[in-house]
PDB file of N, CA and C in Angstrom:
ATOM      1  N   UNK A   1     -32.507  36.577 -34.711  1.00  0.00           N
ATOM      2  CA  UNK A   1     -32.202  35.770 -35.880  1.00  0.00           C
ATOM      3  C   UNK A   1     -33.353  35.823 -36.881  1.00  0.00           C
ATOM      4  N   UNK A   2     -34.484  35.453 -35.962  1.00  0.00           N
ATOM      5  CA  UNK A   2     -35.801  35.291 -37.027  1.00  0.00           C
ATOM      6  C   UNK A   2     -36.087  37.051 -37.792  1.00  0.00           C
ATOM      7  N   UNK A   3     -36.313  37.485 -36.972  1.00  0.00           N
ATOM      8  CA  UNK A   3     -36.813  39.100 -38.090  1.00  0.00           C
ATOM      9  C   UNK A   3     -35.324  39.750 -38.117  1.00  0.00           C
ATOM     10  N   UNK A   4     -33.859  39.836 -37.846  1.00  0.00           N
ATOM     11  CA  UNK A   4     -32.850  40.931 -38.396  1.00  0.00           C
ATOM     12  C   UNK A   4     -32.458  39.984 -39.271  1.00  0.00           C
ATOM     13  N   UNK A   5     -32.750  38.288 -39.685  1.00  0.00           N
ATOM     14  CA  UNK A   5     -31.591  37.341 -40.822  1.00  0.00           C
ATOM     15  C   UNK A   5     -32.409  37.252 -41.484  1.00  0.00           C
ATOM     16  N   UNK A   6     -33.282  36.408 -40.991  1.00  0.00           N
ATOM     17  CA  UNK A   6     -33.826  35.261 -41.744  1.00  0.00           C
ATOM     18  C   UNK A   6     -35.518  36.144 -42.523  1.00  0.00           C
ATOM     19  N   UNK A   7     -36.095  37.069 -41.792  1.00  0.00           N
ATOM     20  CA  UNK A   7     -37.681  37.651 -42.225  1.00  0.00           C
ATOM     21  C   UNK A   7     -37.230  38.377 -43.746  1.00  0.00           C
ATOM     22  N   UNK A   8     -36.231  39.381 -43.769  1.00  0.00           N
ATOM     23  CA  UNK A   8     -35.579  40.353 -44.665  1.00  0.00           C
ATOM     24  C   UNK A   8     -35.572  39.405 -45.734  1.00  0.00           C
ATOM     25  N   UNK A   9     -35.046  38.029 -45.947  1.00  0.00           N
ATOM     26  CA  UNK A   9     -35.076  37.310 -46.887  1.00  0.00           C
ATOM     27  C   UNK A   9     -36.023  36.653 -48.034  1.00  0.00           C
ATOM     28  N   UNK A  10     -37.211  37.433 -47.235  1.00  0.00           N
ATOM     29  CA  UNK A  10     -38.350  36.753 -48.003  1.00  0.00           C
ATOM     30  C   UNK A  10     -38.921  37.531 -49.128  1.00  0.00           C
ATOM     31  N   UNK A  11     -38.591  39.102 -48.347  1.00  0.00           N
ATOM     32  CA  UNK A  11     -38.820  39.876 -49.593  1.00  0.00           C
ATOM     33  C   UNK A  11     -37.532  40.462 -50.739  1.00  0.00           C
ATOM     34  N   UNK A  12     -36.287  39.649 -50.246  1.00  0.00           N
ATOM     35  CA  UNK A  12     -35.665  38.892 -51.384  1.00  0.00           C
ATOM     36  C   UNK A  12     -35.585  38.193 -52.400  1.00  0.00           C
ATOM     37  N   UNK A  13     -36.071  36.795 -51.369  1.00  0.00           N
ATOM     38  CA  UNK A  13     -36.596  35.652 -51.967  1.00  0.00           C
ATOM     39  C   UNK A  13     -37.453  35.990 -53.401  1.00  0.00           C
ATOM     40  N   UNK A  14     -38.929  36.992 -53.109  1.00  0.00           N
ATOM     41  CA  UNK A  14     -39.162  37.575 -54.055  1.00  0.00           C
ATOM     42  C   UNK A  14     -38.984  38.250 -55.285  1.00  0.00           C
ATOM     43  N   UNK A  15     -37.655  39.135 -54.845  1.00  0.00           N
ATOM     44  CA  UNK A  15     -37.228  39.937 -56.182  1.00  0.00           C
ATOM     45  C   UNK A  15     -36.750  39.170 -56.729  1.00  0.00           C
ATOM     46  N   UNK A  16     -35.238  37.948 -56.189  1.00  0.00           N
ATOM     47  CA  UNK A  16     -34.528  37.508 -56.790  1.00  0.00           C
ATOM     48  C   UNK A  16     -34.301  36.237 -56.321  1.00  0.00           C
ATOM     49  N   UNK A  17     -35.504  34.878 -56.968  1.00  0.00           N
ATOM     50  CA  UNK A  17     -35.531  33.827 -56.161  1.00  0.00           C
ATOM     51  C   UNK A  17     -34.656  32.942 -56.459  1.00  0.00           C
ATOM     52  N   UNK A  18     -34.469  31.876 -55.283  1.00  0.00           N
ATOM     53  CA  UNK A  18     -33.233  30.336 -55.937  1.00  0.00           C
ATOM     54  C   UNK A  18     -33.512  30.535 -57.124  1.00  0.00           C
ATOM     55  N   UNK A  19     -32.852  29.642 -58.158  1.00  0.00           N
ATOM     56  CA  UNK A  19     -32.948  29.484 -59.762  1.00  0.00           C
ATOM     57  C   UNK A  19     -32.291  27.903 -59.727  1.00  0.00           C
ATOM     58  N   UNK A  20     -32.631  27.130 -60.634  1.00  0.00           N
ATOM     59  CA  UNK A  20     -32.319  26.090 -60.956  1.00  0.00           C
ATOM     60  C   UNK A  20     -31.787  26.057 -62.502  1.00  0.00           C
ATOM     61  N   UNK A  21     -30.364  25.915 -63.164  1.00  0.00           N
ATOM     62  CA  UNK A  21     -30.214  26.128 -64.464  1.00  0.00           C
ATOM     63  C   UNK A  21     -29.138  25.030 -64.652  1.00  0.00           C
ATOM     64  N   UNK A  22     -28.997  24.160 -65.366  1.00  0.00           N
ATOM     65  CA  UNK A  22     -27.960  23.226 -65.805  1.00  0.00           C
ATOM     66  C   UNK A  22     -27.358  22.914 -64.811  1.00  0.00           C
ATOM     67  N   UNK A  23     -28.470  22.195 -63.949  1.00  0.00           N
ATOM     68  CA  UNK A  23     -27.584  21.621 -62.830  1.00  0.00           C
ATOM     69  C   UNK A  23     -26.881  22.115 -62.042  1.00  0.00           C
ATOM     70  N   UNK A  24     -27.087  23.477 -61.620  1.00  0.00           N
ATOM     71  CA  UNK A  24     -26.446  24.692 -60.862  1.00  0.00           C
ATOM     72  C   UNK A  24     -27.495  25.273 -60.107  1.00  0.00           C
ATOM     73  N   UNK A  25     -27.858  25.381 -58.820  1.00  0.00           N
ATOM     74  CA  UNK A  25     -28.615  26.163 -58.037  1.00  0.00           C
ATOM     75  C   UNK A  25     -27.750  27.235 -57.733  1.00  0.00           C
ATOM     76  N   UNK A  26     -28.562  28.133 -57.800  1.00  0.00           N
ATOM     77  CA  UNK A  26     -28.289  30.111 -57.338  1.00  0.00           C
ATOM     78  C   UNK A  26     -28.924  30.250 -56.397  1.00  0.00           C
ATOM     79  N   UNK A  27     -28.314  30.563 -55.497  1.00  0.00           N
ATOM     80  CA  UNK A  27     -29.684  30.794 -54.235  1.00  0.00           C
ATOM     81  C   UNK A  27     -29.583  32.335 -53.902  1.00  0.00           C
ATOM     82  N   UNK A  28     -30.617  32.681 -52.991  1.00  0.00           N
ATOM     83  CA  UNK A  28     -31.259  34.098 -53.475  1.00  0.00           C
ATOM     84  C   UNK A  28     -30.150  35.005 -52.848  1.00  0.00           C
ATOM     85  N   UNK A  29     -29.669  35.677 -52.827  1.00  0.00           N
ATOM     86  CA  UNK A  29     -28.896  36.700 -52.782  1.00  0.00           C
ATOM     87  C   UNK A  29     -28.455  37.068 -50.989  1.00  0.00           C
ATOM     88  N   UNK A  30     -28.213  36.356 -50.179  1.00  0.00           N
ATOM     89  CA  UNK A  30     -27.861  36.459 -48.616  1.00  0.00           C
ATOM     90  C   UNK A  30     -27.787  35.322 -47.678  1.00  0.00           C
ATOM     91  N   UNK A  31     -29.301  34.160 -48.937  1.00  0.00           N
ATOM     92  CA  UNK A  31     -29.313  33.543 -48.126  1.00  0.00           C
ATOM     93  C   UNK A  31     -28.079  32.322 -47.372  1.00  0.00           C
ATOM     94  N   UNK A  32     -26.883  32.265 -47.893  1.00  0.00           N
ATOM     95  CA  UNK A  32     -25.747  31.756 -47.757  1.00  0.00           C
ATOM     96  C   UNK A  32     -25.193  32.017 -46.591  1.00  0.00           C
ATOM     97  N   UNK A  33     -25.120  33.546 -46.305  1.00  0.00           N
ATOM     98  CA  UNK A  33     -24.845  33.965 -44.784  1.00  0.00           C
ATOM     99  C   UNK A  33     -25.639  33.421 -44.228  1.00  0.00           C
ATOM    100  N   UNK A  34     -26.907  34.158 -44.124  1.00  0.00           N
ATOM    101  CA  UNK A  34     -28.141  33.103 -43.110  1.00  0.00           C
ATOM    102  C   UNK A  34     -28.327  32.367 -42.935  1.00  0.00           C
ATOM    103  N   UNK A  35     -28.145  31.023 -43.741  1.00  0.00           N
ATOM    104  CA  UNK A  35     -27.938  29.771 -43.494  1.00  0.00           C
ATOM    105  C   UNK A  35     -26.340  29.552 -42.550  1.00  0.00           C
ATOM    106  N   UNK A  36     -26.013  29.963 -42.795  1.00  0.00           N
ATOM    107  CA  UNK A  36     -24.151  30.298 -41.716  1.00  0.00           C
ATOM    108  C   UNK A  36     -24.712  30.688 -40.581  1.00  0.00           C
ATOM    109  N   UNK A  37     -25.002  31.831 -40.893  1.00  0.00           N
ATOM    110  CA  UNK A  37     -25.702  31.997 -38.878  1.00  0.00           C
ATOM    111  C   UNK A  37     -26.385  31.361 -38.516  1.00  0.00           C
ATOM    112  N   UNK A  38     -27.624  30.804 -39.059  1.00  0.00           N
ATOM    113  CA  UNK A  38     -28.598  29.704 -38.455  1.00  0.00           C
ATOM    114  C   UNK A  38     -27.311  28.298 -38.058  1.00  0.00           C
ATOM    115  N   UNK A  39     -26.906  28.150 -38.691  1.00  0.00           N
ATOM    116  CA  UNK A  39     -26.013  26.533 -38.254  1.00  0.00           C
ATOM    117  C   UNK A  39     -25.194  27.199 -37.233  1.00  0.00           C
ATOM    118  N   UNK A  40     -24.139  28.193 -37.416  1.00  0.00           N
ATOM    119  CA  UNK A  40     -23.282  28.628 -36.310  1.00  0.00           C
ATOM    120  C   UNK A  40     -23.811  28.913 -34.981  1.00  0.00           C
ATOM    121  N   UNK A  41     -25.611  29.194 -34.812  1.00  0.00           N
ATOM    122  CA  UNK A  41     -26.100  29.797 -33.535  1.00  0.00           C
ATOM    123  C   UNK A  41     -26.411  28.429 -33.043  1.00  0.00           C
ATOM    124  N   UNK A  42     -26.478  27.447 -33.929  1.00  0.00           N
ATOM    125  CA  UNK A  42     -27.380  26.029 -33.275  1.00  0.00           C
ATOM    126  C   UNK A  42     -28.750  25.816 -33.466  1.00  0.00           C
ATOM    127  N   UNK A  43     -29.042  26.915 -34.182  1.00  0.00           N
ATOM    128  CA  UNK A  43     -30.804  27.052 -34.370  1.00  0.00           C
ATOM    129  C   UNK A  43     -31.354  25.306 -34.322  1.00  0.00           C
ATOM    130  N   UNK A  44     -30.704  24.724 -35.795  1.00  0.00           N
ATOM    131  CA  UNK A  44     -30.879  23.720 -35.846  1.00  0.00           C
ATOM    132  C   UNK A  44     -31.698  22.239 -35.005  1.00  0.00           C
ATOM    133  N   UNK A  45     -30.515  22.978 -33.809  1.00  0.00           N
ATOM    134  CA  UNK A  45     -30.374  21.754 -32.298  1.00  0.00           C
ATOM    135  C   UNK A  45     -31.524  22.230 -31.736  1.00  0.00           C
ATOM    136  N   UNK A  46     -32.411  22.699 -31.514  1.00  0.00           N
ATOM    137  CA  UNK A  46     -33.240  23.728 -30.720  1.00  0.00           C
ATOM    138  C   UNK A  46     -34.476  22.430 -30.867  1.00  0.00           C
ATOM    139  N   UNK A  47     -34.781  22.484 -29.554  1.00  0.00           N
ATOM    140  CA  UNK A  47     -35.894  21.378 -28.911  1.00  0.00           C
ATOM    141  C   UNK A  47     -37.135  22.132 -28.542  1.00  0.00           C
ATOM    142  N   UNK A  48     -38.366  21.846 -28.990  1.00  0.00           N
ATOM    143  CA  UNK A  48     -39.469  22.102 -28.999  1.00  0.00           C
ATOM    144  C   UNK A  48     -40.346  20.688 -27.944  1.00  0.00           C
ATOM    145  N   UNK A  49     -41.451  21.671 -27.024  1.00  0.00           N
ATOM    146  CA  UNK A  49     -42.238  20.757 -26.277  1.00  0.00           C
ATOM    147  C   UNK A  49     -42.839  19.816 -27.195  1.00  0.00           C
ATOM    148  N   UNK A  50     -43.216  18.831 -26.492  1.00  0.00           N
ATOM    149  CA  UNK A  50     -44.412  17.794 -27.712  1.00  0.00           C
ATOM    150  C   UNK A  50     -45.397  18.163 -27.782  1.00  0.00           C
ATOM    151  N   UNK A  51     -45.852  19.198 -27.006  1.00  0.00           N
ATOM    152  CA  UNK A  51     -47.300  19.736 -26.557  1.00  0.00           C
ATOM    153  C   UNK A  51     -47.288  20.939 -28.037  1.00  0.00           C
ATOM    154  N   UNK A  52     -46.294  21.342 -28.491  1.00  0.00           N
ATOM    155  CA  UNK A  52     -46.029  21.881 -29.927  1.00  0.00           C
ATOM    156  C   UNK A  52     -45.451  21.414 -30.381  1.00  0.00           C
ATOM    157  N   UNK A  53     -45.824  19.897 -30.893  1.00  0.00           N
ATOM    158  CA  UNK A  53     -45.606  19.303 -31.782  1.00  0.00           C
ATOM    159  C   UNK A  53     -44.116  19.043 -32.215  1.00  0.00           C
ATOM    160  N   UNK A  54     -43.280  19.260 -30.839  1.00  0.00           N
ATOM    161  CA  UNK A  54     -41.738  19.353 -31.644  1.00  0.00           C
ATOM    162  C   UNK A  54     -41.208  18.067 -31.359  1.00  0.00           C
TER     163      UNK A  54
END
């Protein structure tokens, strides 16, 4: 998830970032899927030790 979805996006993010224009956000060009797979896999739910701070 992390480096084939979500890493690729950053040097997206770059060329062609969110935009904010009359009250309309554009978000960068994939990240819509990726946010779909992150919620559909459960990423979300994912529990971290306290010993790292989760």
């Amino acid at each position: 998830m992390c480096g084939e979805v979500l890493a690729p996006l950053n040097v997206e993010g770059d060329k062609n970032p969110s935009t904010w224009k009359d009250g309309v956000v554009t978000a960068t060009p994939g990240f819509k899927d990726a946010f779909r797979q992150f919620s559909e896999g459960c990423w979300q739910g994912v529990q971290h030790p306290v010993d790292y701070e989760g």
